[in-house]
PDB file of N, CA and C in Angstrom:
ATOM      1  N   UNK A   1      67.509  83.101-116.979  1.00  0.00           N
ATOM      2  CA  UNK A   1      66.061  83.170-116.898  1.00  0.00           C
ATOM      3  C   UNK A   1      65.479  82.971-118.307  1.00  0.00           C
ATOM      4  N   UNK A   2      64.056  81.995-117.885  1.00  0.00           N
ATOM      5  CA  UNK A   2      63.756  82.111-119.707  1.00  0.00           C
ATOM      6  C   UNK A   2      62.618  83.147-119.965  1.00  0.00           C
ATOM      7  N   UNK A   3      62.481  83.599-121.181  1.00  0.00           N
ATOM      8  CA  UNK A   3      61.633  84.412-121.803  1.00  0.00           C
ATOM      9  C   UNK A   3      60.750  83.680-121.986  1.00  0.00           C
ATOM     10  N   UNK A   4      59.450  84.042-121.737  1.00  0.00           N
ATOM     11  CA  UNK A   4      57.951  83.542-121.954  1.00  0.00           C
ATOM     12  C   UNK A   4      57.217  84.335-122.959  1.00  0.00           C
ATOM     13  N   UNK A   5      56.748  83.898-124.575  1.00  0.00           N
ATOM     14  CA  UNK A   5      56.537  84.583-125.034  1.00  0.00           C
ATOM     15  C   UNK A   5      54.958  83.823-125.102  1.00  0.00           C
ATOM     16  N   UNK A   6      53.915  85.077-125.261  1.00  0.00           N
ATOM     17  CA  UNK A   6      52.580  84.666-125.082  1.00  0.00           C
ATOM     18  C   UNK A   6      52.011  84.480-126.854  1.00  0.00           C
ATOM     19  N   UNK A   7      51.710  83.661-127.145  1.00  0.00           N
ATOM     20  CA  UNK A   7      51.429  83.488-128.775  1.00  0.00           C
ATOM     21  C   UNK A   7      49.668  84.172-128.859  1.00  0.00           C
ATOM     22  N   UNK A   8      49.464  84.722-130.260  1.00  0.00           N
ATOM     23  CA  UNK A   8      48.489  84.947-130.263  1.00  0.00           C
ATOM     24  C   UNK A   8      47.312  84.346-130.021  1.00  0.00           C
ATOM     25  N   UNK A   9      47.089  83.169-130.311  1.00  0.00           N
ATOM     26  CA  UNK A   9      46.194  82.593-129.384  1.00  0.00           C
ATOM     27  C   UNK A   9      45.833  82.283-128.306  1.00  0.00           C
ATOM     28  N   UNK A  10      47.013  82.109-127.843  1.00  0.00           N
ATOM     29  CA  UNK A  10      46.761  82.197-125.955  1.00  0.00           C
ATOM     30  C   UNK A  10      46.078  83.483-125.672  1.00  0.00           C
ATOM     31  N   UNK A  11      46.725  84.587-126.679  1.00  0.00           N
ATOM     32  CA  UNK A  11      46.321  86.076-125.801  1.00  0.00           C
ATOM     33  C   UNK A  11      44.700  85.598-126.523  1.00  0.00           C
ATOM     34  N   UNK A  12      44.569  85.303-127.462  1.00  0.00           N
ATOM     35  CA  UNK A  12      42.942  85.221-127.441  1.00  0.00           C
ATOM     36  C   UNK A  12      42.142  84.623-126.550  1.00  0.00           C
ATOM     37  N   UNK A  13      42.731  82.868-126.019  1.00  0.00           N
ATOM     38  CA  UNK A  13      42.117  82.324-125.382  1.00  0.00           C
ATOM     39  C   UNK A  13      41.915  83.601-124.186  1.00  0.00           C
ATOM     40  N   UNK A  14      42.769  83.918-123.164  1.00  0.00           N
ATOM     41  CA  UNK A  14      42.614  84.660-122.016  1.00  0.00           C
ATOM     42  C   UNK A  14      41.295  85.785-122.672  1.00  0.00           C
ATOM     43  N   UNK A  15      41.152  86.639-123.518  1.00  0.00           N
ATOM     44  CA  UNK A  15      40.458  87.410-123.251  1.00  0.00           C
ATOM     45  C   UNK A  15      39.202  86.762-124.300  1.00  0.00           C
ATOM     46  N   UNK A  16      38.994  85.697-124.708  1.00  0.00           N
ATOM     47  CA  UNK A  16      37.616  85.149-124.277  1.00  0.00           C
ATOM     48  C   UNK A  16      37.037  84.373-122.962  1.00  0.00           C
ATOM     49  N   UNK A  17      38.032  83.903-122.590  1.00  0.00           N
ATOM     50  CA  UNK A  17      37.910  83.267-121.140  1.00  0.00           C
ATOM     51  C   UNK A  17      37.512  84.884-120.541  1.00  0.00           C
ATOM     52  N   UNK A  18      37.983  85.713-120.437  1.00  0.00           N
ATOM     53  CA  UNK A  18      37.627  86.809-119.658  1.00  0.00           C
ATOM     54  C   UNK A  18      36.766  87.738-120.179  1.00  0.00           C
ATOM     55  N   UNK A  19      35.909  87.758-121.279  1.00  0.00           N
ATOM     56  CA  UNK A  19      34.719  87.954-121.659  1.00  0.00           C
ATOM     57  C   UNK A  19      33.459  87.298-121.421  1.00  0.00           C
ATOM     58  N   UNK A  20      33.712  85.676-121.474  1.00  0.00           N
ATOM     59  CA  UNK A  20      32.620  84.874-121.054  1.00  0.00           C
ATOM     60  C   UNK A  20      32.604  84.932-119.473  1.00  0.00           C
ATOM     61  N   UNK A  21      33.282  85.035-118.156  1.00  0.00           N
ATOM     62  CA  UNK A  21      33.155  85.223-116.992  1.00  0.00           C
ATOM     63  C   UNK A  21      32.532  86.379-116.680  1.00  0.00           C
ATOM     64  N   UNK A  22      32.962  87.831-117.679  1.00  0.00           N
ATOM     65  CA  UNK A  22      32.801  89.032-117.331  1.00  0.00           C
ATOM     66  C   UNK A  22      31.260  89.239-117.425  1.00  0.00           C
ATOM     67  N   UNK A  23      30.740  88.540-117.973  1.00  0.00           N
ATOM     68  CA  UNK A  23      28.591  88.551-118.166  1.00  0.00           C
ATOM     69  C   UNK A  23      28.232  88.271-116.746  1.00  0.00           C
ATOM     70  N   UNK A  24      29.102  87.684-115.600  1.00  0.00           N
ATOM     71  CA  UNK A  24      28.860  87.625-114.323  1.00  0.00           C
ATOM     72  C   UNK A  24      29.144  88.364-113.723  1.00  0.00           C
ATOM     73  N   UNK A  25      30.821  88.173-113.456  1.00  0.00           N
ATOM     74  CA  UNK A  25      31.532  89.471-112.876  1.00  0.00           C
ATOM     75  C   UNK A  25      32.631  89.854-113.350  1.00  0.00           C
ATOM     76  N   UNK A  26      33.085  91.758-114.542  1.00  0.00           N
ATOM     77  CA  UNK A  26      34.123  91.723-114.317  1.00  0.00           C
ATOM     78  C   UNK A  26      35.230  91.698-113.242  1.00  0.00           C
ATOM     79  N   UNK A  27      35.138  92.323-111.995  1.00  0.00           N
ATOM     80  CA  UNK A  27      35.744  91.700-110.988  1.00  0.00           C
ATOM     81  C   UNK A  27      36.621  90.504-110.773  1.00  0.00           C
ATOM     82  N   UNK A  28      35.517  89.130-111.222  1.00  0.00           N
ATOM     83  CA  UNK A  28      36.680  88.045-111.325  1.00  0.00           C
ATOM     84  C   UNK A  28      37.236  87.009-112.154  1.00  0.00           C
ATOM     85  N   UNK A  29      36.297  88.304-113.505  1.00  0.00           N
ATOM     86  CA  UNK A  29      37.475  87.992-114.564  1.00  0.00           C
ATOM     87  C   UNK A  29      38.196  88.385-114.697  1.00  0.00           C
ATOM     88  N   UNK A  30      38.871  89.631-113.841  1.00  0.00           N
ATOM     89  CA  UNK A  30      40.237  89.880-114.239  1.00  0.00           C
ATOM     90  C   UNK A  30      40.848  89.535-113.348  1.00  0.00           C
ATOM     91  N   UNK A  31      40.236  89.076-112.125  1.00  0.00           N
ATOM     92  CA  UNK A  31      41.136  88.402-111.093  1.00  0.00           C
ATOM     93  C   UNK A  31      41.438  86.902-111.717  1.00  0.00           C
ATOM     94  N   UNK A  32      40.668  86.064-112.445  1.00  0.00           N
ATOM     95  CA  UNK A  32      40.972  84.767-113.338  1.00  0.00           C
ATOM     96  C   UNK A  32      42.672  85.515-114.177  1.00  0.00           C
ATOM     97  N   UNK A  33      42.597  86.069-115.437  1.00  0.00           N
ATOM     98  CA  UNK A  33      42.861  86.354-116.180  1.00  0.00           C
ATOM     99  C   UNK A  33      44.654  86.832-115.586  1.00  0.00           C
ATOM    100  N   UNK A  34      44.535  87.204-114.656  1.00  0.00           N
ATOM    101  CA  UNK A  34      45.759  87.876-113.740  1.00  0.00           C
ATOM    102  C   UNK A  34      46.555  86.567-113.340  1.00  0.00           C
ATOM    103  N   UNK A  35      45.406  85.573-112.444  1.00  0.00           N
ATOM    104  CA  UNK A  35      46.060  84.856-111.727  1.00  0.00           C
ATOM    105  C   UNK A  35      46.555  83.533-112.901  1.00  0.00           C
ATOM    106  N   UNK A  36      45.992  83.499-113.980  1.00  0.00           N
ATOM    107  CA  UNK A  36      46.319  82.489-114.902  1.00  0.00           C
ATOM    108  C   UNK A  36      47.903  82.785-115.774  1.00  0.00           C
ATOM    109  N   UNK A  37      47.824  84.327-115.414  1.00  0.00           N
ATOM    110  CA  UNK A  37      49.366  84.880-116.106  1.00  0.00           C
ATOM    111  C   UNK A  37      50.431  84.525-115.419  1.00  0.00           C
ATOM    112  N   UNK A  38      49.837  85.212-114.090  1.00  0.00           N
ATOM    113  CA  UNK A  38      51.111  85.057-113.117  1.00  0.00           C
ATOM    114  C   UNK A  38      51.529  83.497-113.159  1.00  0.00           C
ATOM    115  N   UNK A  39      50.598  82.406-113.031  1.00  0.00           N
ATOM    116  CA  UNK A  39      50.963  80.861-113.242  1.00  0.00           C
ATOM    117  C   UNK A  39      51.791  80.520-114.191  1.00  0.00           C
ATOM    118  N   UNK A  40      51.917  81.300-115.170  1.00  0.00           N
ATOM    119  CA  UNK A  40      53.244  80.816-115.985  1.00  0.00           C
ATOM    120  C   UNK A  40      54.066  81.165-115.419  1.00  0.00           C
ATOM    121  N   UNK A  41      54.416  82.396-114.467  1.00  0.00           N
ATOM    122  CA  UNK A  41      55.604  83.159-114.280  1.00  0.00           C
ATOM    123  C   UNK A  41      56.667  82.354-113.393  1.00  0.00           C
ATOM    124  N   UNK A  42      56.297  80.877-112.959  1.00  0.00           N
ATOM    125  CA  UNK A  42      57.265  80.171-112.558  1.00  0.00           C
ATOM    126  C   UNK A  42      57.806  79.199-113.725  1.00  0.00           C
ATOM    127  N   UNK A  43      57.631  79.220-114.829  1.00  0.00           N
ATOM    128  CA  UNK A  43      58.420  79.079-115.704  1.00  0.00           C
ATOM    129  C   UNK A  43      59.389  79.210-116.225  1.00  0.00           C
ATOM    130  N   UNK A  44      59.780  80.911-115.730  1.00  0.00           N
ATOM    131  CA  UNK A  44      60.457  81.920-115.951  1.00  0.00           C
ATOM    132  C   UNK A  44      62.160  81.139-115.078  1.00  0.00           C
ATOM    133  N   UNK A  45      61.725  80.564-114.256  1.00  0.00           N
ATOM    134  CA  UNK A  45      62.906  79.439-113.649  1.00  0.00           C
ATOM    135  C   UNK A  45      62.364  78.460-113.217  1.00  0.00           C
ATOM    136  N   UNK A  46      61.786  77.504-113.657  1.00  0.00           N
ATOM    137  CA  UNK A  46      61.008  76.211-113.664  1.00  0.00           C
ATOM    138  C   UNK A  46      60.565  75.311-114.880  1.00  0.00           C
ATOM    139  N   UNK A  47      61.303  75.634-116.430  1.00  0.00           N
ATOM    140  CA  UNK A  47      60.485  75.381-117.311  1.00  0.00           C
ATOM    141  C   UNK A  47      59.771  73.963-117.479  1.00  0.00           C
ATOM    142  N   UNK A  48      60.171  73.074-116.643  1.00  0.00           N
ATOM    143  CA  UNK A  48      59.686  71.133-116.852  1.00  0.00           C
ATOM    144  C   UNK A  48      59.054  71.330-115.946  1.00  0.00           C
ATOM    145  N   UNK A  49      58.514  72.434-115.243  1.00  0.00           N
ATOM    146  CA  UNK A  49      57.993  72.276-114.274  1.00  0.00           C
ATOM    147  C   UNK A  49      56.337  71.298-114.622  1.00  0.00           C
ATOM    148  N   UNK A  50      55.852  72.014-115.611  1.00  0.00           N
ATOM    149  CA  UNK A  50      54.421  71.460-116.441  1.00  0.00           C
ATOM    150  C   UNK A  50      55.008  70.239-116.778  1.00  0.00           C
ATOM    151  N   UNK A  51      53.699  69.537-116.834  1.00  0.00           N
ATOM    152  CA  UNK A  51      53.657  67.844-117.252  1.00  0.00           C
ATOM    153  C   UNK A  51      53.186  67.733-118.587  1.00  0.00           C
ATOM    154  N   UNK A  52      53.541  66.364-119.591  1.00  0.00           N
ATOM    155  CA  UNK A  52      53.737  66.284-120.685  1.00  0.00           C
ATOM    156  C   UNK A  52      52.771  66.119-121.095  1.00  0.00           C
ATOM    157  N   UNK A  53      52.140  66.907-122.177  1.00  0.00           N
ATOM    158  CA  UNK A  53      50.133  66.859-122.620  1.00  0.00           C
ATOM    159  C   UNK A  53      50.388  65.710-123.645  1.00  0.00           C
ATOM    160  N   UNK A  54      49.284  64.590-122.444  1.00  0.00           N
ATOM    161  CA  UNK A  54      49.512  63.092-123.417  1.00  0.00           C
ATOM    162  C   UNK A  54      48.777  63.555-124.659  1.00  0.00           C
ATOM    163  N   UNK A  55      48.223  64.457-125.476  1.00  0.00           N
ATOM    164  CA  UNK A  55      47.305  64.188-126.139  1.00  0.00           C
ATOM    165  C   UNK A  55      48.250  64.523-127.414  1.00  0.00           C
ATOM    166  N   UNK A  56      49.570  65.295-126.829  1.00  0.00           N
ATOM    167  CA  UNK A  56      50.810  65.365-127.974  1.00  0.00           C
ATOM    168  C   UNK A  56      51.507  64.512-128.093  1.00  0.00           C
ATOM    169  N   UNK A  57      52.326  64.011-127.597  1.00  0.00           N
ATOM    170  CA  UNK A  57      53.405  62.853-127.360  1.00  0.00           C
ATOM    171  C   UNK A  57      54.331  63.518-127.418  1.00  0.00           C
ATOM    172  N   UNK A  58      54.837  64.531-127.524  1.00  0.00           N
ATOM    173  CA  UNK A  58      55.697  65.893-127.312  1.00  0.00           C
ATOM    174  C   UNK A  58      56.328  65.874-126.201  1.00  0.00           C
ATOM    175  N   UNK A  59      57.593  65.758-125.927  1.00  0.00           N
ATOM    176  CA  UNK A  59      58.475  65.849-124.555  1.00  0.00           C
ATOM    177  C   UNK A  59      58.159  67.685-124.720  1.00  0.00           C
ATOM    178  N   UNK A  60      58.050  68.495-125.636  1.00  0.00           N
ATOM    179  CA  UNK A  60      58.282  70.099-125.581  1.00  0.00           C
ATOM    180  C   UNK A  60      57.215  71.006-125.353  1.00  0.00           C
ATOM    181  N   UNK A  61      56.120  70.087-125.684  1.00  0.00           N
ATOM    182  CA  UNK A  61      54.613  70.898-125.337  1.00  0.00           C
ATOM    183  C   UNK A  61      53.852  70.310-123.522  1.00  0.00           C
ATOM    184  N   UNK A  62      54.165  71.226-123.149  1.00  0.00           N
ATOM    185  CA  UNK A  62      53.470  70.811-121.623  1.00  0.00           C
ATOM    186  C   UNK A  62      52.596  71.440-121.236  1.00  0.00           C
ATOM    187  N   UNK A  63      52.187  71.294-119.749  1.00  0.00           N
ATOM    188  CA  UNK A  63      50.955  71.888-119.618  1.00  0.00           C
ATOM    189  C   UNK A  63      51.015  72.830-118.108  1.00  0.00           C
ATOM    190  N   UNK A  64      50.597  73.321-117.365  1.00  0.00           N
ATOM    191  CA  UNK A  64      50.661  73.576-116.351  1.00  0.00           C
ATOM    192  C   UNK A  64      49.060  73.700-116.256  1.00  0.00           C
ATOM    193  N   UNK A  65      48.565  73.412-115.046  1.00  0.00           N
ATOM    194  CA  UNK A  65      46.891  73.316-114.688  1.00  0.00           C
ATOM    195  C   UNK A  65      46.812  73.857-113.645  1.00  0.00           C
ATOM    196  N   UNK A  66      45.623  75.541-113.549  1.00  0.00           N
ATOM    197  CA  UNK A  66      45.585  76.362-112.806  1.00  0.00           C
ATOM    198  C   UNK A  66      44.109  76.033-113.089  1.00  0.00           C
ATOM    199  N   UNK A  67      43.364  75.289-111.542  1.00  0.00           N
ATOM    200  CA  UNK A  67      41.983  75.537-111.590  1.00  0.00           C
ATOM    201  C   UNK A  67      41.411  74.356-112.272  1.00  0.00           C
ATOM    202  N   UNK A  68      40.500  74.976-113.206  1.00  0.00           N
ATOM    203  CA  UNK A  68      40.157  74.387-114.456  1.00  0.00           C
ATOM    204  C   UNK A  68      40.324  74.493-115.938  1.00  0.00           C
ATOM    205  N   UNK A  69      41.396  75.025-115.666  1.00  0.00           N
ATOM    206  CA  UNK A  69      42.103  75.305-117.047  1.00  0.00           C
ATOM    207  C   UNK A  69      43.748  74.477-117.156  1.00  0.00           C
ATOM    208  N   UNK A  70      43.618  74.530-118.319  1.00  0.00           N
ATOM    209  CA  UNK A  70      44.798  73.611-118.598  1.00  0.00           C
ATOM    210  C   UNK A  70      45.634  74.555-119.627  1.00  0.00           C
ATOM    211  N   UNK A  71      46.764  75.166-119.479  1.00  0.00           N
ATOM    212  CA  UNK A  71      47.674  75.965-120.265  1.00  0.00           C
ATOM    213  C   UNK A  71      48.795  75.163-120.561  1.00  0.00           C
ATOM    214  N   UNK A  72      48.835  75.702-122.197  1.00  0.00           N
ATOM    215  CA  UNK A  72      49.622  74.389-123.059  1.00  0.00           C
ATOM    216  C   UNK A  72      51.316  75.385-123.288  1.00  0.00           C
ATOM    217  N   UNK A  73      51.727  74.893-122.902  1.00  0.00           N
ATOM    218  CA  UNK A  73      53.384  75.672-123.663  1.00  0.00           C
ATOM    219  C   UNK A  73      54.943  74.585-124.194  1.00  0.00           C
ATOM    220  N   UNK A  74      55.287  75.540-124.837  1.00  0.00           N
ATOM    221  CA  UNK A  74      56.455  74.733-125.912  1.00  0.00           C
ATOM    222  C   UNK A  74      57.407  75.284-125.374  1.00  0.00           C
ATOM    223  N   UNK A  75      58.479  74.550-124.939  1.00  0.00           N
ATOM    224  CA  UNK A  75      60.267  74.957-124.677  1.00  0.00           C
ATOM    225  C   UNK A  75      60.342  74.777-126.021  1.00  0.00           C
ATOM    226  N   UNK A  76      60.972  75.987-126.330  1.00  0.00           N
ATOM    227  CA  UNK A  76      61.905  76.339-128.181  1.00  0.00           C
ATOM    228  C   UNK A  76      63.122  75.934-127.789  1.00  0.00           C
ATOM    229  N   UNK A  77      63.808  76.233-126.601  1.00  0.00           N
ATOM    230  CA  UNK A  77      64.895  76.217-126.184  1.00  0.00           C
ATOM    231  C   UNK A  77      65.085  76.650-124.857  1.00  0.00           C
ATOM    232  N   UNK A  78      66.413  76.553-124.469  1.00  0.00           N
ATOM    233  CA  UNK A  78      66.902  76.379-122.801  1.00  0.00           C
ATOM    234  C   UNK A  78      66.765  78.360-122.888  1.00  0.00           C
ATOM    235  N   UNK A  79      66.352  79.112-123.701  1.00  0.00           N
ATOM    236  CA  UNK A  79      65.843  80.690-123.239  1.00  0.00           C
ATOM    237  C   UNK A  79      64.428  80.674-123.917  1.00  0.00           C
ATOM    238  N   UNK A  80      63.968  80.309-124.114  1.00  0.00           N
ATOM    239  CA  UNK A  80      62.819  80.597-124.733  1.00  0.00           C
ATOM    240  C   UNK A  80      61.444  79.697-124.614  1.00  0.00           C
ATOM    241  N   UNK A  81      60.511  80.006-123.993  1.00  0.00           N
ATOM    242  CA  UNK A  81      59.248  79.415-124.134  1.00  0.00           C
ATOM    243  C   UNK A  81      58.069  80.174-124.674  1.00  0.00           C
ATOM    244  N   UNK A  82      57.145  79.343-125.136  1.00  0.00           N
ATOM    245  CA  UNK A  82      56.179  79.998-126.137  1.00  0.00           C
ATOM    246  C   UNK A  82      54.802  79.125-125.347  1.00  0.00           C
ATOM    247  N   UNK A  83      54.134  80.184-125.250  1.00  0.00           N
ATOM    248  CA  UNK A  83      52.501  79.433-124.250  1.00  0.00           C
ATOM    249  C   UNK A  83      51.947  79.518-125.418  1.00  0.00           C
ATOM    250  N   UNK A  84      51.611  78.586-125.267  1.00  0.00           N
ATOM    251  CA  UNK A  84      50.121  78.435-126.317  1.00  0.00           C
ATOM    252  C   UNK A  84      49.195  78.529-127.003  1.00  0.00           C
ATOM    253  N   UNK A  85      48.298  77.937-125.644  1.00  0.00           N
ATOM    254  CA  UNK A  85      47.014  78.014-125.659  1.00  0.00           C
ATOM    255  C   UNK A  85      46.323  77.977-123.809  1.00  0.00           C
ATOM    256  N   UNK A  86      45.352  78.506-123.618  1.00  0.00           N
ATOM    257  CA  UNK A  86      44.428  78.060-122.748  1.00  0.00           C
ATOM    258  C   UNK A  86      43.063  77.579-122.490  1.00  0.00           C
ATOM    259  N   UNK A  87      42.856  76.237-122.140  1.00  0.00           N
ATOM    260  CA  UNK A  87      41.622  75.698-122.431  1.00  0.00           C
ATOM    261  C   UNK A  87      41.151  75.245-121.119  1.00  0.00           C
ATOM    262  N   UNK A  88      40.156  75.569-120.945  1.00  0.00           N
ATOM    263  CA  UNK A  88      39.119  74.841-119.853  1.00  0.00           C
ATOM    264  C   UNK A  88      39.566  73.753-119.657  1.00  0.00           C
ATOM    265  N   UNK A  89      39.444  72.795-119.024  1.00  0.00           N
ATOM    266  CA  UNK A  89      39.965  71.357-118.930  1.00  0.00           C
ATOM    267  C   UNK A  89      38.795  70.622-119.058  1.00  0.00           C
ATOM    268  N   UNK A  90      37.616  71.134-119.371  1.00  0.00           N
ATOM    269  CA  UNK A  90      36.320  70.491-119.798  1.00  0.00           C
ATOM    270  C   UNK A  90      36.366  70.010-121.222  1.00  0.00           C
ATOM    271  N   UNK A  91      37.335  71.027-121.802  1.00  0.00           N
ATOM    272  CA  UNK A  91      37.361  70.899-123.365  1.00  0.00           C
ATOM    273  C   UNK A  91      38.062  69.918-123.948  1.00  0.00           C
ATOM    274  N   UNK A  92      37.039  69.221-125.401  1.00  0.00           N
ATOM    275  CA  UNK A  92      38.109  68.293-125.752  1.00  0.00           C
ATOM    276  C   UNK A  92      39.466  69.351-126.830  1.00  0.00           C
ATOM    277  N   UNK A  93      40.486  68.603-126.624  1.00  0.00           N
ATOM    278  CA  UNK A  93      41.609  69.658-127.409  1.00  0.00           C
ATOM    279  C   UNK A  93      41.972  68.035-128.882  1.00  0.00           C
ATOM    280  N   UNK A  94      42.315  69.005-129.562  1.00  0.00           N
ATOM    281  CA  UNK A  94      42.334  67.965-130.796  1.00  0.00           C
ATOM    282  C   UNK A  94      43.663  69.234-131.745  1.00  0.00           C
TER     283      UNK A  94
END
């Protein structure tokens, strides 16, 4: 099984993503915020499962897309993955 390690920015992205929803409802920002975690958790035995973010050219940085968000992660190795980032899929990423 691989280890999913959440990088500090991802943990930022999630809890601004779940600050800017929460001015509506906390309710379903933490139902966002939950269900965007658990979406990595088939990683955990799936890691190619995500498709290759053309905007890297990176066979190691992929993406998995829950919704309207697009979550970026790196295979380090055949135990280890490292998520990202999470971005709206509205956003340009550079």
């Amino acid at each position: 099984m691989v280890e999913i390690i959440w990088t500090s920015l991802a943990k930022k992205d999630l809890k601004q993503i779940h600050k800017f929803i929460s001015y509506d409802s906390v309710f379903y920002a933490n139902r966002l915020v939950l269900k965007l975690i658990s979406h990595v958790d088939i990683l955990e035995h799936l890691p190619k499962t995500g498709k290759m973010v053309p905007e890297t050219n990176d066979e190691t940085i992929r993406e998995l897309v829950h919704g309207n968000y697009r979550i970026f992660y790196k295979i380090i190795d055949t135990d280890t993955i490292h998520v990202l980032r999470v971005y709206r899929s509205s956003m340009n990423i550079k």
